[in-house]
N, C-alpha and C. Protein backbone atom coordinates (compact mmCIF):
# COMPACT_ATOMS: atom_id res chain seq x y z
N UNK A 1 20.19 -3.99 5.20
CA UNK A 1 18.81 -3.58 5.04
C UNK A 1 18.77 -2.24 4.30
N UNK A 2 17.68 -2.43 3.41
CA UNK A 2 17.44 -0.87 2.78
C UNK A 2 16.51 -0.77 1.87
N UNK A 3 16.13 0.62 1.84
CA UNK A 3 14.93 0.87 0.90
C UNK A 3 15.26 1.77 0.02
N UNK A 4 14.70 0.85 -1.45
CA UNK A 4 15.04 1.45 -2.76
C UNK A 4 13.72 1.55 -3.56
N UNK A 5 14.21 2.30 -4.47
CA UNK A 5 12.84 2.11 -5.82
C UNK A 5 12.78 0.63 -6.46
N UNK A 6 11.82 0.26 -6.55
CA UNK A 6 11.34 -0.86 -7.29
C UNK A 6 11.84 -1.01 -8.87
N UNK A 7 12.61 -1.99 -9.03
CA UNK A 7 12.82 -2.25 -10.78
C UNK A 7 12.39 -3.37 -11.57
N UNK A 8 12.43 -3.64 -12.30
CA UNK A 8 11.57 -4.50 -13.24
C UNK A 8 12.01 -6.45 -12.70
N UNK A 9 13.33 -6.00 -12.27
CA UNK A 9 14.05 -7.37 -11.75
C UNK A 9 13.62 -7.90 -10.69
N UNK A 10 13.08 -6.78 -9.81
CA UNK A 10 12.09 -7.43 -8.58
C UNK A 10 10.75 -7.71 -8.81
N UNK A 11 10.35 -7.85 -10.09
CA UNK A 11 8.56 -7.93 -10.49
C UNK A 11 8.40 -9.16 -9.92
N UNK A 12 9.37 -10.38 -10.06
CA UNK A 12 9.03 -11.77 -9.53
C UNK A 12 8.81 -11.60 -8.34
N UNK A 13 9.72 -11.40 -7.15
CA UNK A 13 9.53 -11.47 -5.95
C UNK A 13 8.23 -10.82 -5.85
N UNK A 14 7.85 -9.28 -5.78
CA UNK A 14 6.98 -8.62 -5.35
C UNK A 14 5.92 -9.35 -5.74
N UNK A 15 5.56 -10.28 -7.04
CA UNK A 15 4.32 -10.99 -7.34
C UNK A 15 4.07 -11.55 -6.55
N UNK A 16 5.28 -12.42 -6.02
CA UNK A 16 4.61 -13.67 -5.09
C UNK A 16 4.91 -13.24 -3.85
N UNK A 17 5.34 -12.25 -3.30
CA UNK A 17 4.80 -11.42 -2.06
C UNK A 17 3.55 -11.13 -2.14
N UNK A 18 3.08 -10.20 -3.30
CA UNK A 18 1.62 -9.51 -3.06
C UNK A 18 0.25 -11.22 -3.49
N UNK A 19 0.53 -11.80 -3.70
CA UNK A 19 -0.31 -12.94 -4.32
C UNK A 19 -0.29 -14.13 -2.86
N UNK A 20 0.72 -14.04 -2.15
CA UNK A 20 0.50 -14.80 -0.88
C UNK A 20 -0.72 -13.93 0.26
N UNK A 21 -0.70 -13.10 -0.29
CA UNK A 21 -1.55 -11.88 0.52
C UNK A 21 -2.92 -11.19 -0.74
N UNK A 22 -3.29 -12.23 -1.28
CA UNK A 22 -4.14 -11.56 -2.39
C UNK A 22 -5.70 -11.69 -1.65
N UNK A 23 -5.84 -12.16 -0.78
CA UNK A 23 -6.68 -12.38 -0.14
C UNK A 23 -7.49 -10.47 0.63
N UNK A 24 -6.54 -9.90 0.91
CA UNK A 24 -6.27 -8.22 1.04
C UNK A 24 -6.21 -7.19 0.18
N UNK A 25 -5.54 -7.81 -0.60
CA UNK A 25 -4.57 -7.33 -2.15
C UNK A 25 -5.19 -7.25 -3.08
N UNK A 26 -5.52 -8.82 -3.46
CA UNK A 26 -5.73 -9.20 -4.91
C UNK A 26 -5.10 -10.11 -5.42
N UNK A 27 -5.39 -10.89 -6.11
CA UNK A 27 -3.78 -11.68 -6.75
C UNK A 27 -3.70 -10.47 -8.37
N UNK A 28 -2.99 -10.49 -8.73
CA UNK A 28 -2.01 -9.89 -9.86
C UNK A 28 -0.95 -10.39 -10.63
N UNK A 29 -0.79 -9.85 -11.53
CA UNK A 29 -0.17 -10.90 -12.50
C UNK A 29 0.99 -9.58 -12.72
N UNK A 30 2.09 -9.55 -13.70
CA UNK A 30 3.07 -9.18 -13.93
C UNK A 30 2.81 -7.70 -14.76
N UNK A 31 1.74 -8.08 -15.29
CA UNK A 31 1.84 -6.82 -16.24
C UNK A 31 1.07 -5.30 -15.37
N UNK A 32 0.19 -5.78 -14.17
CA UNK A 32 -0.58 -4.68 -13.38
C UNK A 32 0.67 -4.03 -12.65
N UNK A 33 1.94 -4.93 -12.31
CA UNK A 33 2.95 -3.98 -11.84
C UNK A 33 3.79 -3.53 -12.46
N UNK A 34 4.32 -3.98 -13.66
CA UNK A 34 4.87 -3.18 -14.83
C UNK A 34 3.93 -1.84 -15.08
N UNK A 35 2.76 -2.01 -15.72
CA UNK A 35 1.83 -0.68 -15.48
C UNK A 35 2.21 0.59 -14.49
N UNK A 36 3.00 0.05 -13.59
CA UNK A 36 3.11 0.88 -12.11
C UNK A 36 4.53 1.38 -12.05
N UNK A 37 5.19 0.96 -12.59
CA UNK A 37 6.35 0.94 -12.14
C UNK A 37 7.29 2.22 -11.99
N UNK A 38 5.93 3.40 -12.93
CA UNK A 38 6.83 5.05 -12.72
C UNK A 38 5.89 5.87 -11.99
N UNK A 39 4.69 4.96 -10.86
CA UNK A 39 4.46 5.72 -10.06
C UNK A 39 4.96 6.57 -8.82
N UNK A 40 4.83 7.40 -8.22
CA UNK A 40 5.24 8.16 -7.27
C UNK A 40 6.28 7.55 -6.52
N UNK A 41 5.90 6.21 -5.87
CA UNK A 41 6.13 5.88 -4.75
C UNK A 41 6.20 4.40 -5.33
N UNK A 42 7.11 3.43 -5.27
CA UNK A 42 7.39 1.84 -5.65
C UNK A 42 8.43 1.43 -5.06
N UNK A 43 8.69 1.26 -3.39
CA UNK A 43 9.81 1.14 -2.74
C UNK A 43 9.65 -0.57 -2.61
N UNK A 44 10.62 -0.54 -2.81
CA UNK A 44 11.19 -2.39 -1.66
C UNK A 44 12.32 -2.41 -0.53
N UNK A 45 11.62 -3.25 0.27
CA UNK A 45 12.19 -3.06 1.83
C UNK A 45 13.66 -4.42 1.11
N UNK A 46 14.52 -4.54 1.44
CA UNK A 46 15.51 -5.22 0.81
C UNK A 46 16.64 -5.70 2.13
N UNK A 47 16.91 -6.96 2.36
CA UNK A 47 17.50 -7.56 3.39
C UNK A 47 18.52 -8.70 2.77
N UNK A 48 19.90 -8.47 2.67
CA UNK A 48 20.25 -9.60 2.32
C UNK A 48 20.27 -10.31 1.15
N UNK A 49 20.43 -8.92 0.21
CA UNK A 49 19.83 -9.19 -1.25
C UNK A 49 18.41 -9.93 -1.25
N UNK A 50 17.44 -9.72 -0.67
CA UNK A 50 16.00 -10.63 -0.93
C UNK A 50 15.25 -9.43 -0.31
N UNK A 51 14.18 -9.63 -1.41
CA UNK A 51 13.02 -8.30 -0.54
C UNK A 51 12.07 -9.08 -0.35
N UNK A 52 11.75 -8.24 1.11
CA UNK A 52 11.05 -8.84 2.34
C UNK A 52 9.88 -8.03 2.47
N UNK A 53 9.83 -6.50 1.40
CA UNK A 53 8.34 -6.17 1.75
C UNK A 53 8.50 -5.13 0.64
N UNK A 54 7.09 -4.46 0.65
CA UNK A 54 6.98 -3.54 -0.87
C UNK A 54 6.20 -2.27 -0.10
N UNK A 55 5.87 -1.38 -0.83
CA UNK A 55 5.26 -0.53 -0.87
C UNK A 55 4.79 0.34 -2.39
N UNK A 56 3.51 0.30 -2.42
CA UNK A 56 3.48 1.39 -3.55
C UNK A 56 2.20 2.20 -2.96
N UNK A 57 2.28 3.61 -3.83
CA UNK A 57 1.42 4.76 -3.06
C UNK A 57 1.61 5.60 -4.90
N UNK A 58 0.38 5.79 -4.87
CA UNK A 58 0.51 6.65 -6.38
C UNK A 58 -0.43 7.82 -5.79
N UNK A 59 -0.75 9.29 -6.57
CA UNK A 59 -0.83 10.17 -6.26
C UNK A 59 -2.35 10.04 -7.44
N UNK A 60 -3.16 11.47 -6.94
CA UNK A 60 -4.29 11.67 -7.43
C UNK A 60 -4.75 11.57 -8.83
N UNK A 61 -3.17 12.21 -9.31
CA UNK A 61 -3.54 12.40 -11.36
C UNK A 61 -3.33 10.61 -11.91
N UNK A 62 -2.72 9.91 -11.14
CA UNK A 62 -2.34 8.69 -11.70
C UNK A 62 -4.25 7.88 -12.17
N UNK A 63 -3.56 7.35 -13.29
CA UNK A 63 -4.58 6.48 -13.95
C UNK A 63 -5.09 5.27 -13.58
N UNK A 64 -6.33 5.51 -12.81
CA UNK A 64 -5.59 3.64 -12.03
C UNK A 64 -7.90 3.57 -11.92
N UNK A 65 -7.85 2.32 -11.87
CA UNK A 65 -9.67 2.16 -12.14
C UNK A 65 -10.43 1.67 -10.57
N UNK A 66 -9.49 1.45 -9.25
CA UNK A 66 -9.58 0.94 -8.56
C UNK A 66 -10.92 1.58 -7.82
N UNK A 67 -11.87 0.87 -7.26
CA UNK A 67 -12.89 1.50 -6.69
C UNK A 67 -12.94 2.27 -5.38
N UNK A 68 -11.63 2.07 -5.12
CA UNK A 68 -10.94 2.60 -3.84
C UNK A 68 -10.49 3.64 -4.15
N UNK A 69 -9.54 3.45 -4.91
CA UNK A 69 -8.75 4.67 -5.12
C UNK A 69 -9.72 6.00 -6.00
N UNK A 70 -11.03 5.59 -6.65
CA UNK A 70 -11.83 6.34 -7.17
C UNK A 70 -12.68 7.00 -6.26
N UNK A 71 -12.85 6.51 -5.01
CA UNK A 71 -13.86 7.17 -4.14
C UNK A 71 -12.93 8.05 -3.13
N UNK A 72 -11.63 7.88 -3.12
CA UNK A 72 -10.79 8.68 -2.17
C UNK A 72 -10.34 10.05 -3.58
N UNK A 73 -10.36 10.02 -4.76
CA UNK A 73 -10.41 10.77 -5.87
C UNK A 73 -11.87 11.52 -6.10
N UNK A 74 -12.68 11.41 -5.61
CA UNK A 74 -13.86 12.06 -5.47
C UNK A 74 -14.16 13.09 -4.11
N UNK A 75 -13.05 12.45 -3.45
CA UNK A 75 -13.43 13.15 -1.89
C UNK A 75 -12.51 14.38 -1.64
N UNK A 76 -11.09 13.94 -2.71
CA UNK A 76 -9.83 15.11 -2.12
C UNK A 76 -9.12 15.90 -3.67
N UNK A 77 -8.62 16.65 -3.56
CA UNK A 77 -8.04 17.01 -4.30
C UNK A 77 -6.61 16.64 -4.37
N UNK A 78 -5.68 16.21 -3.34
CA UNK A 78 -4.47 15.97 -3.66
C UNK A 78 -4.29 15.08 -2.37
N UNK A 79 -3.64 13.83 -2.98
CA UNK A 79 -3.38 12.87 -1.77
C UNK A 79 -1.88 11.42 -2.93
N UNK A 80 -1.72 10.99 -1.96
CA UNK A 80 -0.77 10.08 -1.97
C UNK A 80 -1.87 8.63 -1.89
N UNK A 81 -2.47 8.05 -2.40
CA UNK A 81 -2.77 6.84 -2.16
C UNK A 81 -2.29 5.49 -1.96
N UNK A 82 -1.79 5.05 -0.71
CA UNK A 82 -1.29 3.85 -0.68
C UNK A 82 -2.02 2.64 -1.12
N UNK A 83 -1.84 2.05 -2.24
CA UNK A 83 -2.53 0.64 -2.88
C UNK A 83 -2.07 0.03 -1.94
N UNK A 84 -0.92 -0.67 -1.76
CA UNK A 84 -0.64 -1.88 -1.01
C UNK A 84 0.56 -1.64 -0.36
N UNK A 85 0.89 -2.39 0.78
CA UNK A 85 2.25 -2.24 1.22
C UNK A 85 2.24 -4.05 2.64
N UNK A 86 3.53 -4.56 1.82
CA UNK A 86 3.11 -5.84 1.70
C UNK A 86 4.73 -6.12 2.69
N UNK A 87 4.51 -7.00 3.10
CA UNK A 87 5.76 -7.80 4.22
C UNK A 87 5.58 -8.87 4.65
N UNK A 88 6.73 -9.77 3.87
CA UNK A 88 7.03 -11.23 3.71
C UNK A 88 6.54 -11.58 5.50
N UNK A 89 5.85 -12.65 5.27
CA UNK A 89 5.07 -13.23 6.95
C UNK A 89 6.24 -13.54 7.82
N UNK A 90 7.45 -13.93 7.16
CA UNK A 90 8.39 -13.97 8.00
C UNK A 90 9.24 -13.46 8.70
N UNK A 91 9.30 -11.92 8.08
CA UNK A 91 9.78 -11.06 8.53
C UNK A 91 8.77 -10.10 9.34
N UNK A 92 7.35 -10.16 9.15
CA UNK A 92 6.52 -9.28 10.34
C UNK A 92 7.06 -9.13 11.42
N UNK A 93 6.78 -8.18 12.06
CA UNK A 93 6.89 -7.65 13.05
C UNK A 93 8.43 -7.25 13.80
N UNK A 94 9.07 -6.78 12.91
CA UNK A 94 10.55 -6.60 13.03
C UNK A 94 10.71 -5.01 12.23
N UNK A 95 9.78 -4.10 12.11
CA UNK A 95 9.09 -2.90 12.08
C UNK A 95 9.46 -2.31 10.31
N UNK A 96 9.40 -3.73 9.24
CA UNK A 96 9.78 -3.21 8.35
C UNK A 96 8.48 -2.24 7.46
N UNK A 97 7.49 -2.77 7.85
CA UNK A 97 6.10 -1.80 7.23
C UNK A 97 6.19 -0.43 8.03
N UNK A 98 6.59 -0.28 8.96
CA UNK A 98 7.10 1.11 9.91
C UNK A 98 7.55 1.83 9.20
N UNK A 99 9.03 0.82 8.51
CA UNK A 99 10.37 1.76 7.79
C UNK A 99 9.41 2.32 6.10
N UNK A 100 8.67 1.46 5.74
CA UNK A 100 8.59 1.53 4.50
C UNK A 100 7.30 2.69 4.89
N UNK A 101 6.89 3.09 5.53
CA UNK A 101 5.71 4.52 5.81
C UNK A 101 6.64 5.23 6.23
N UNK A 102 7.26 4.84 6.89
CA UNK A 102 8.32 6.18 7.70
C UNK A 102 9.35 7.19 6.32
N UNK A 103 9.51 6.13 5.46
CA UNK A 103 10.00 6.29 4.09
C UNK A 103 9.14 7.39 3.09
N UNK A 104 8.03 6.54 2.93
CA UNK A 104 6.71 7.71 2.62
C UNK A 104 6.47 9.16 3.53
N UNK A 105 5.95 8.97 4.54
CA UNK A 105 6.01 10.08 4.93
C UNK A 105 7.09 11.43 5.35
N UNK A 106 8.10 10.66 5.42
CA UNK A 106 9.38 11.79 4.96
C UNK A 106 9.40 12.55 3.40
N UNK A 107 8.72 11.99 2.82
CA UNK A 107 9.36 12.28 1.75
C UNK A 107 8.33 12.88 0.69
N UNK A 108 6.63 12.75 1.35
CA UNK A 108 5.55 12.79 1.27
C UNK A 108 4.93 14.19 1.38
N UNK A 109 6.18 15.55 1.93
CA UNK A 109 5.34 16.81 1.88
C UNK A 109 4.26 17.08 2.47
N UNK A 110 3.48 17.65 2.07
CA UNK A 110 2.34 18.34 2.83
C UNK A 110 1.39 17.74 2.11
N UNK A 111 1.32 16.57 1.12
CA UNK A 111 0.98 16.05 0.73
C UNK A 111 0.10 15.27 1.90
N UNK A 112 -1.23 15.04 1.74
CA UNK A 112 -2.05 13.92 2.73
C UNK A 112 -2.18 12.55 2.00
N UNK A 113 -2.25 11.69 3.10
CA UNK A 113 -1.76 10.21 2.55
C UNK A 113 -3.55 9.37 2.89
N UNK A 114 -3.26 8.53 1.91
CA UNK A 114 -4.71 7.87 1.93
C UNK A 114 -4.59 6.36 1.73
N UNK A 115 -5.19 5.47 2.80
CA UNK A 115 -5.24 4.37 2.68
C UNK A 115 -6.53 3.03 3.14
N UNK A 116 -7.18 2.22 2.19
CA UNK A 116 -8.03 1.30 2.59
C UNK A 116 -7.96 0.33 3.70
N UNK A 117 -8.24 0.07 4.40
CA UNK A 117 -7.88 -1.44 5.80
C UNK A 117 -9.56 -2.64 5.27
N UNK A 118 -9.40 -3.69 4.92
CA UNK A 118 -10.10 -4.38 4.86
C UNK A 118 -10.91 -4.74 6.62
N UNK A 119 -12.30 -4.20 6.25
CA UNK A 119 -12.91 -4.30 7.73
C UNK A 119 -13.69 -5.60 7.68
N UNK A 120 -13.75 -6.35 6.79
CA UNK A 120 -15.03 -7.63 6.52
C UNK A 120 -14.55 -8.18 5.26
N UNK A 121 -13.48 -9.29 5.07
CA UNK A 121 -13.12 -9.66 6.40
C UNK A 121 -12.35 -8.90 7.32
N UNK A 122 -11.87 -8.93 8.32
CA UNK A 122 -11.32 -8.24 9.39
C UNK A 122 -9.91 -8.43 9.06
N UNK A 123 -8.97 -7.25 8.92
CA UNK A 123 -7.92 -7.07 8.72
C UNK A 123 -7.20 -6.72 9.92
N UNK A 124 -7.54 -7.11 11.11
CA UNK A 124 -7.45 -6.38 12.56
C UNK A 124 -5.85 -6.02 12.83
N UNK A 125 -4.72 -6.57 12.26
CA UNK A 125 -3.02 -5.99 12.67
C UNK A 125 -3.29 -5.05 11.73
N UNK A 126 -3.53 -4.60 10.15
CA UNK A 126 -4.05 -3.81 9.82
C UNK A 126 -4.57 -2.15 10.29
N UNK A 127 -5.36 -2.71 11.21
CA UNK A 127 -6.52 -1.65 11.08
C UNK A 127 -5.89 -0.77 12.98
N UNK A 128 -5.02 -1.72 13.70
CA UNK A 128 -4.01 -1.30 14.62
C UNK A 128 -2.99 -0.46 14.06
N UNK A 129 -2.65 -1.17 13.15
CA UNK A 129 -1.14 -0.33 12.28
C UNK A 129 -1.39 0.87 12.19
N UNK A 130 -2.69 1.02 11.25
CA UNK A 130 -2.90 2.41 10.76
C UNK A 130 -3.44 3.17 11.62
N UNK A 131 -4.05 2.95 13.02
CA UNK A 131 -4.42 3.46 13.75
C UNK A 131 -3.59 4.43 15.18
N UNK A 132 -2.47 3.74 14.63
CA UNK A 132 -1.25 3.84 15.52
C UNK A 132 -0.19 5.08 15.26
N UNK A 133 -0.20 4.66 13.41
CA UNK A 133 0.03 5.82 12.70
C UNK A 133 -0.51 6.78 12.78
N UNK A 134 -1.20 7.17 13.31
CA UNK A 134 -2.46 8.34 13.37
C UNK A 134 -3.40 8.53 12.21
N UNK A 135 -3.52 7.66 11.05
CA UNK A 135 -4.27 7.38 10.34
C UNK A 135 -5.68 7.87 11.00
N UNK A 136 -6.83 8.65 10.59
CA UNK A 136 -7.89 8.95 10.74
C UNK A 136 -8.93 8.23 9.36
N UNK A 137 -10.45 7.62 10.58
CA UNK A 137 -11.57 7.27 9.61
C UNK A 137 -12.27 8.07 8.77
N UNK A 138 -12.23 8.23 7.89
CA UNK A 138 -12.98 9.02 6.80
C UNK A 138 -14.20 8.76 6.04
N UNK A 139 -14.81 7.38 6.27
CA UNK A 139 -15.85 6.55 5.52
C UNK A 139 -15.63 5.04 5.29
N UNK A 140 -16.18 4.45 4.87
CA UNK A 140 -16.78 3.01 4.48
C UNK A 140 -16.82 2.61 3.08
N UNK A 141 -16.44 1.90 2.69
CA UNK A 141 -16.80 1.30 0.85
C UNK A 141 -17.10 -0.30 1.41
N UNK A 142 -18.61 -0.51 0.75
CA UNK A 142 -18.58 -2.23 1.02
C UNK A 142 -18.57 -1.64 -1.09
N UNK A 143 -18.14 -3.23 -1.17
CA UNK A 143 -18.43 -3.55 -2.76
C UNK A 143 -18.07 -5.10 -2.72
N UNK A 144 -19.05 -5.68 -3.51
CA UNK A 144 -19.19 -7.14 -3.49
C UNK A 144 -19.47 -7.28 -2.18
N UNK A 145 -18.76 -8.84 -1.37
CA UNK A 145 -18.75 -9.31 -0.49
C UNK A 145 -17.63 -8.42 0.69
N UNK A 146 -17.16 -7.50 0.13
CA UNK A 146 -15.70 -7.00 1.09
C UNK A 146 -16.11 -5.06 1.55
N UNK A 147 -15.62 -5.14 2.80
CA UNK A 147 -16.20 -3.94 3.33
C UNK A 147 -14.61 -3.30 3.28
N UNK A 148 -14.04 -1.97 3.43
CA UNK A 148 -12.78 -1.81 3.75
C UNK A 148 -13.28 0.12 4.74
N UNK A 149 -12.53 0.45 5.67
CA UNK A 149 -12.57 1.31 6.51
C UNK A 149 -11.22 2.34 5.59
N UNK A 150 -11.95 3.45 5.49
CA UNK A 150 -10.87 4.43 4.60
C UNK A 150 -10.49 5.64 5.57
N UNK A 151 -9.08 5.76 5.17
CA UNK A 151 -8.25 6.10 6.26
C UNK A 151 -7.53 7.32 5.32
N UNK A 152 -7.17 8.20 6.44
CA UNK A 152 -6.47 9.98 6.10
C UNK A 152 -5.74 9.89 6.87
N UNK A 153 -4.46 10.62 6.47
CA UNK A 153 -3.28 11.21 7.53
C UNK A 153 -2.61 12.31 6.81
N UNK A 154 -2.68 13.44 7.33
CA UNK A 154 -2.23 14.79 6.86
C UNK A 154 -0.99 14.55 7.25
């Protein structure tokens, strides 16, 4: 087991990790994570030569159009934004989304970390996770049909 930076050779896997879960996510295609790939933070949780979960977290100056990540860019001056952080269904609950924050926040400074939980639909292991973490509520974004609960941790 181990966590590394993300390289271009894992773009397949991580697609069809984050696209089994696009429902949260998004589905995405190859080139939105190439785009990414020299952000801050692009770890893969890795078991057995096969990765079993991802993480990415980009920081305030990064270029990114997300309506999420634009309203947590309006609120702070310097933060870590976690986009997604994703773990193969088969491996849940064997504390690899743990390792892959525990990863971030070591390494994360005094830096404050920022992340969306889909509240409608209900993301409820989600919205435990981050709550557990000590993640704090900071506000609400509905847009379209999808509500998400926005979350701080100094």
């Amino acid at each position: 087991m181990s966590i590394r930076r993300a390289k271009e050779k894992d773009l397949h896997r991580i697609i069809d990790l984050n696209n089994r879960e696009s429902k949260w996510v998004g589905k995405k295609e190859i080139d939105f994570f190439q785009n990414y790939m020299d952000i801050p933070i692009f770890n893969v949780f890795e078991t057995n030569d096969r990765i079993v979960g991802f993480l990415m977290a980009m920081d305030q100056n990064t270029d990114y159009d997300s309506i999420n990540f634009l309203w947590f860019k309006n609120k702070f001056n310097k933060f870590y934004y976690i986009d997604r952080v994703i773990v193969d269904e088969s491996m849940r609950g064997k504390g690899i989304a743990s390792l892959l924050y525990k990863e971030l926040i070591d390494t994360k400074g005094d830096i404050p970390l920022v992340a969306e939980v889909s509240i409608n639909p209900l993301n409820e292991g989600s919205l435990i996770f981050h709550d557990k973490l000590g993640f704090k509520e900071v506000g609400t974004l509905k847009s379209c049909d999808k509500k998400v609960r926005m979350y701080y941790l100094d």
